[in-house]
PDB file of N, CA and C in Angstrom:
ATOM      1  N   UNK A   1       0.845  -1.178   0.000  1.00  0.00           N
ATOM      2  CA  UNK A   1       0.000   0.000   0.000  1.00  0.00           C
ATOM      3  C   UNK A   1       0.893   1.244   0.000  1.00  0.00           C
ATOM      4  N   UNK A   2       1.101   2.014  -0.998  1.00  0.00           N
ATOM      5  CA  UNK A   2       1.878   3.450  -0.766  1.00  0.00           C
ATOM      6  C   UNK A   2       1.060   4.250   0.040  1.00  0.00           C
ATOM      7  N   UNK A   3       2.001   4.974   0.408  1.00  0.00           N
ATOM      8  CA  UNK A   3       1.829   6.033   1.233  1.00  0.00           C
ATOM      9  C   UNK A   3       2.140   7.310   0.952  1.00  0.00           C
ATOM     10  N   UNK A   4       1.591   8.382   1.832  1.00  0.00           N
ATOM     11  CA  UNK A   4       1.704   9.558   0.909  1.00  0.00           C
ATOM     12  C   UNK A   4       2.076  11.128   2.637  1.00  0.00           C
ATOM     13  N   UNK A   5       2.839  11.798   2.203  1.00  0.00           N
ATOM     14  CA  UNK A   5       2.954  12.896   3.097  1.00  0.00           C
ATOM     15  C   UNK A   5       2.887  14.051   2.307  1.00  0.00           C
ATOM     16  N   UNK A   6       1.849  14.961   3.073  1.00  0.00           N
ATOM     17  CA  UNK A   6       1.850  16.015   2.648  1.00  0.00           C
ATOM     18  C   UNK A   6       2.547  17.450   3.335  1.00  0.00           C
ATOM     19  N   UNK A   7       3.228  18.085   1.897  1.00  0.00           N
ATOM     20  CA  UNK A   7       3.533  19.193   2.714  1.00  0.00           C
ATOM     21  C   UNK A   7       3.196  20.465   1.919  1.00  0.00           C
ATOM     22  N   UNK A   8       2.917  21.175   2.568  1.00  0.00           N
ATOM     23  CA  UNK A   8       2.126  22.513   1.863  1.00  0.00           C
ATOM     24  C   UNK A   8       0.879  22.251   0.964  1.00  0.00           C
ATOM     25  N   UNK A   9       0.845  23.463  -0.123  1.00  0.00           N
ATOM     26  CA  UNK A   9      -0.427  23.630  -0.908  1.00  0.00           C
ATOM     27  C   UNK A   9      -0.219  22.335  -1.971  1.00  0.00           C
ATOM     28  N   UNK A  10      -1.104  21.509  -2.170  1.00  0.00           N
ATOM     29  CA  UNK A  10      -1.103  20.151  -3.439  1.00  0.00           C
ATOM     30  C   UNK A  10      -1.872  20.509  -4.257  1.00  0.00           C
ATOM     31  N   UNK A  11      -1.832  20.070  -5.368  1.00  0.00           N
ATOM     32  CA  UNK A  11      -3.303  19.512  -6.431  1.00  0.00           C
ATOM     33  C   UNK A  11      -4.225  18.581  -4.960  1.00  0.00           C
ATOM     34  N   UNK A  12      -5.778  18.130  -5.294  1.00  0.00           N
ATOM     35  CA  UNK A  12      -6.321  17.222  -4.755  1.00  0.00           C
ATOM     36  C   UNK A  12      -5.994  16.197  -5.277  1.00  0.00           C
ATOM     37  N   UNK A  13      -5.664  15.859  -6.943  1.00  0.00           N
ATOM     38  CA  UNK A  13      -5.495  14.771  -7.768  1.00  0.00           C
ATOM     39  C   UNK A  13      -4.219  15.310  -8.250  1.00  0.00           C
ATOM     40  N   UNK A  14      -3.387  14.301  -8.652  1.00  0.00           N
ATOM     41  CA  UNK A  14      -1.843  14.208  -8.935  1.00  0.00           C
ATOM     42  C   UNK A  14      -2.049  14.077 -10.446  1.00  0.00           C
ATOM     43  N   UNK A  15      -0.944  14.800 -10.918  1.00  0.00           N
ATOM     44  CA  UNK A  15      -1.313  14.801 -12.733  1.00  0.00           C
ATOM     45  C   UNK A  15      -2.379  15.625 -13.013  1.00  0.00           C
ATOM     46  N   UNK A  16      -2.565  17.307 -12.556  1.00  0.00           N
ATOM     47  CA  UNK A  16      -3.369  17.767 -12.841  1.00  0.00           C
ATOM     48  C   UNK A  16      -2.832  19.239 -12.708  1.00  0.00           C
ATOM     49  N   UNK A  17      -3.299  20.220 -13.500  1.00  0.00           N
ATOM     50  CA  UNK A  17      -3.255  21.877 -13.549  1.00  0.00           C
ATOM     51  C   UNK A  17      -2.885  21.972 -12.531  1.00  0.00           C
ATOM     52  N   UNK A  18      -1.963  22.568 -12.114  1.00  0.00           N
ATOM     53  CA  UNK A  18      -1.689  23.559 -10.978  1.00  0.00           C
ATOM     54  C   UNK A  18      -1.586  24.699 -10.603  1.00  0.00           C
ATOM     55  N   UNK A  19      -2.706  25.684 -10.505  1.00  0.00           N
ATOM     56  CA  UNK A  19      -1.868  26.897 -10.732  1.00  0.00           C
ATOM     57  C   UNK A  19      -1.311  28.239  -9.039  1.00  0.00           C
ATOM     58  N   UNK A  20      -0.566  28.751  -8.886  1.00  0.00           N
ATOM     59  CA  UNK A  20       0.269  29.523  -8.022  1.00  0.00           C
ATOM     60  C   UNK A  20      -1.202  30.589  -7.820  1.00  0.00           C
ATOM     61  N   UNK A  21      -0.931  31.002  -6.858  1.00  0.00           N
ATOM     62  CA  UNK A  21      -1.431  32.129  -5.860  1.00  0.00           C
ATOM     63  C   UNK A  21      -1.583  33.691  -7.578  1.00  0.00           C
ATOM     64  N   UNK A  22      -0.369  33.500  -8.022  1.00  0.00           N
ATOM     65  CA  UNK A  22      -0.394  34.661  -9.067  1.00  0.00           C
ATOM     66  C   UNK A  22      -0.633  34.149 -10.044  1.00  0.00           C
ATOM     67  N   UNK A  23      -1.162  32.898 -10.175  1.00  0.00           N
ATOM     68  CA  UNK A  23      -1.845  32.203 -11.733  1.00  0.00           C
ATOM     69  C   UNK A  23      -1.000  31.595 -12.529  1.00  0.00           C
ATOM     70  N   UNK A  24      -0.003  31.730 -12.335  1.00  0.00           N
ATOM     71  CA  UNK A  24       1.264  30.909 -13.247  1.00  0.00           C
ATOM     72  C   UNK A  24       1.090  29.272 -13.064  1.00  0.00           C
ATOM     73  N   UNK A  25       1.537  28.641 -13.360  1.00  0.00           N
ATOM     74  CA  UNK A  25       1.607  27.041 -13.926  1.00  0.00           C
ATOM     75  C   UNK A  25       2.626  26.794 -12.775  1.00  0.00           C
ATOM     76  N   UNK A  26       2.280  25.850 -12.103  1.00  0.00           N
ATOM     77  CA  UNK A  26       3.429  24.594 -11.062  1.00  0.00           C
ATOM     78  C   UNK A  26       3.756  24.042 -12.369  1.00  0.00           C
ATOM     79  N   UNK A  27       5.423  23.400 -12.189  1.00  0.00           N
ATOM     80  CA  UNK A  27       5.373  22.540 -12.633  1.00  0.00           C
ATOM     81  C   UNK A  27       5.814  21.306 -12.130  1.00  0.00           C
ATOM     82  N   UNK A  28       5.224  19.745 -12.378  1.00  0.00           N
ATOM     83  CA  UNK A  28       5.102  18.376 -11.728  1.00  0.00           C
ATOM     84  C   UNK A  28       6.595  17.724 -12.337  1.00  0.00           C
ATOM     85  N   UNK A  29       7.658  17.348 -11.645  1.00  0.00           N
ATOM     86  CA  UNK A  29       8.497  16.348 -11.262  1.00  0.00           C
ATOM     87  C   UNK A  29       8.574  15.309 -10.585  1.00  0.00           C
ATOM     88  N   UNK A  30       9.008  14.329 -11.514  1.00  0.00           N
ATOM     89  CA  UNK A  30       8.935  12.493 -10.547  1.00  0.00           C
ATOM     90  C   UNK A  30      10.552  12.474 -10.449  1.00  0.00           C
ATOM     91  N   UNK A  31      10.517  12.156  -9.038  1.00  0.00           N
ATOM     92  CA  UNK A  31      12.049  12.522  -8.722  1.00  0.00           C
ATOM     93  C   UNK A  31      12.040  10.897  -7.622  1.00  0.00           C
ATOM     94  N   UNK A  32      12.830   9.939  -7.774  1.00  0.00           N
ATOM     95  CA  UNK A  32      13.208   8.736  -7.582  1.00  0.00           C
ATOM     96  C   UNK A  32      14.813   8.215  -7.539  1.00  0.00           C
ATOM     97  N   UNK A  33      15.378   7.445  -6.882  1.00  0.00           N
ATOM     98  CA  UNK A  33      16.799   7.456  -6.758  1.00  0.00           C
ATOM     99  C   UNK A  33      17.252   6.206  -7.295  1.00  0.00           C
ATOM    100  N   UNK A  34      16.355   5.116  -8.042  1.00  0.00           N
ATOM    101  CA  UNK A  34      16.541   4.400  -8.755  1.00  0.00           C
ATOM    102  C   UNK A  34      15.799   4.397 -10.272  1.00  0.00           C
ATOM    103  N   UNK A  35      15.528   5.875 -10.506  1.00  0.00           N
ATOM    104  CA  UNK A  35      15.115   6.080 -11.753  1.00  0.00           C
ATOM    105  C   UNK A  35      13.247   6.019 -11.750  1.00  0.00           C
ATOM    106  N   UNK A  36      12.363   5.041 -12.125  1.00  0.00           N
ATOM    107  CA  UNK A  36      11.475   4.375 -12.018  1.00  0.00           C
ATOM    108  C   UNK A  36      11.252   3.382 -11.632  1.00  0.00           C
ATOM    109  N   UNK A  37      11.885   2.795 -10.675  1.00  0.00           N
ATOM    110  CA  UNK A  37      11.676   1.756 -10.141  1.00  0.00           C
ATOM    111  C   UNK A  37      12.162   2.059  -8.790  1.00  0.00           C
ATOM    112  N   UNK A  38      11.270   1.579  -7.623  1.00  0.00           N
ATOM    113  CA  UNK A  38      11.561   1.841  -6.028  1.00  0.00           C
ATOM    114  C   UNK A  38      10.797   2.971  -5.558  1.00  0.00           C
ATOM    115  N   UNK A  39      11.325   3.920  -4.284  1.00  0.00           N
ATOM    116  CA  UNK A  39      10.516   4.679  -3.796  1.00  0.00           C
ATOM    117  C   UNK A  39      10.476   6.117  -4.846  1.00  0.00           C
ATOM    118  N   UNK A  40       9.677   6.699  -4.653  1.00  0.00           N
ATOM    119  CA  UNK A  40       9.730   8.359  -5.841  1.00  0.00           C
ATOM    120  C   UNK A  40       8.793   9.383  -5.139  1.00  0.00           C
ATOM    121  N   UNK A  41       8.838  10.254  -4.969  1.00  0.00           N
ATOM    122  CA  UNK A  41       8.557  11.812  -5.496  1.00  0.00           C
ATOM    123  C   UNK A  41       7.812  12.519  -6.163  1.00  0.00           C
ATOM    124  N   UNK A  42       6.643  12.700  -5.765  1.00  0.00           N
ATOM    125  CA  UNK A  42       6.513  13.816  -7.180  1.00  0.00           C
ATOM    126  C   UNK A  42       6.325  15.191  -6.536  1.00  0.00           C
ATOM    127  N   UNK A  43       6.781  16.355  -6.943  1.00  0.00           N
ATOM    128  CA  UNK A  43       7.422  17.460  -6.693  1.00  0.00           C
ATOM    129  C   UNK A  43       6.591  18.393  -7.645  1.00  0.00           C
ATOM    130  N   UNK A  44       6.326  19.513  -6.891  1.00  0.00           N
ATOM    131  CA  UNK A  44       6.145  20.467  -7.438  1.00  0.00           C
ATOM    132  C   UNK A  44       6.434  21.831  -7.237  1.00  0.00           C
TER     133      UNK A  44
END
């Protein structure tokens, strides 16, 4: 079962528009230390 921690402002759903306090675009990074495979990240 993954698990998930939150910190600060998120999307509700992952893979979706994000936009900043001044309307500009987040942008989404998958950040992992064996590439795609093992534990990962996604960053914004």
């Amino acid at each position: 079962m993954p698990f998930y921690h939150k910190m600060g402002k998120i999307p509700p759903k992952r893979h979706t528009i994000f936009k900043s306090p001044e309307g500009a675009f987040y942008y989404e990074q998958l950040f992992g230390t064996i590439g795609f495979d093992g534990m990962s990240s996604l960053l914004y």
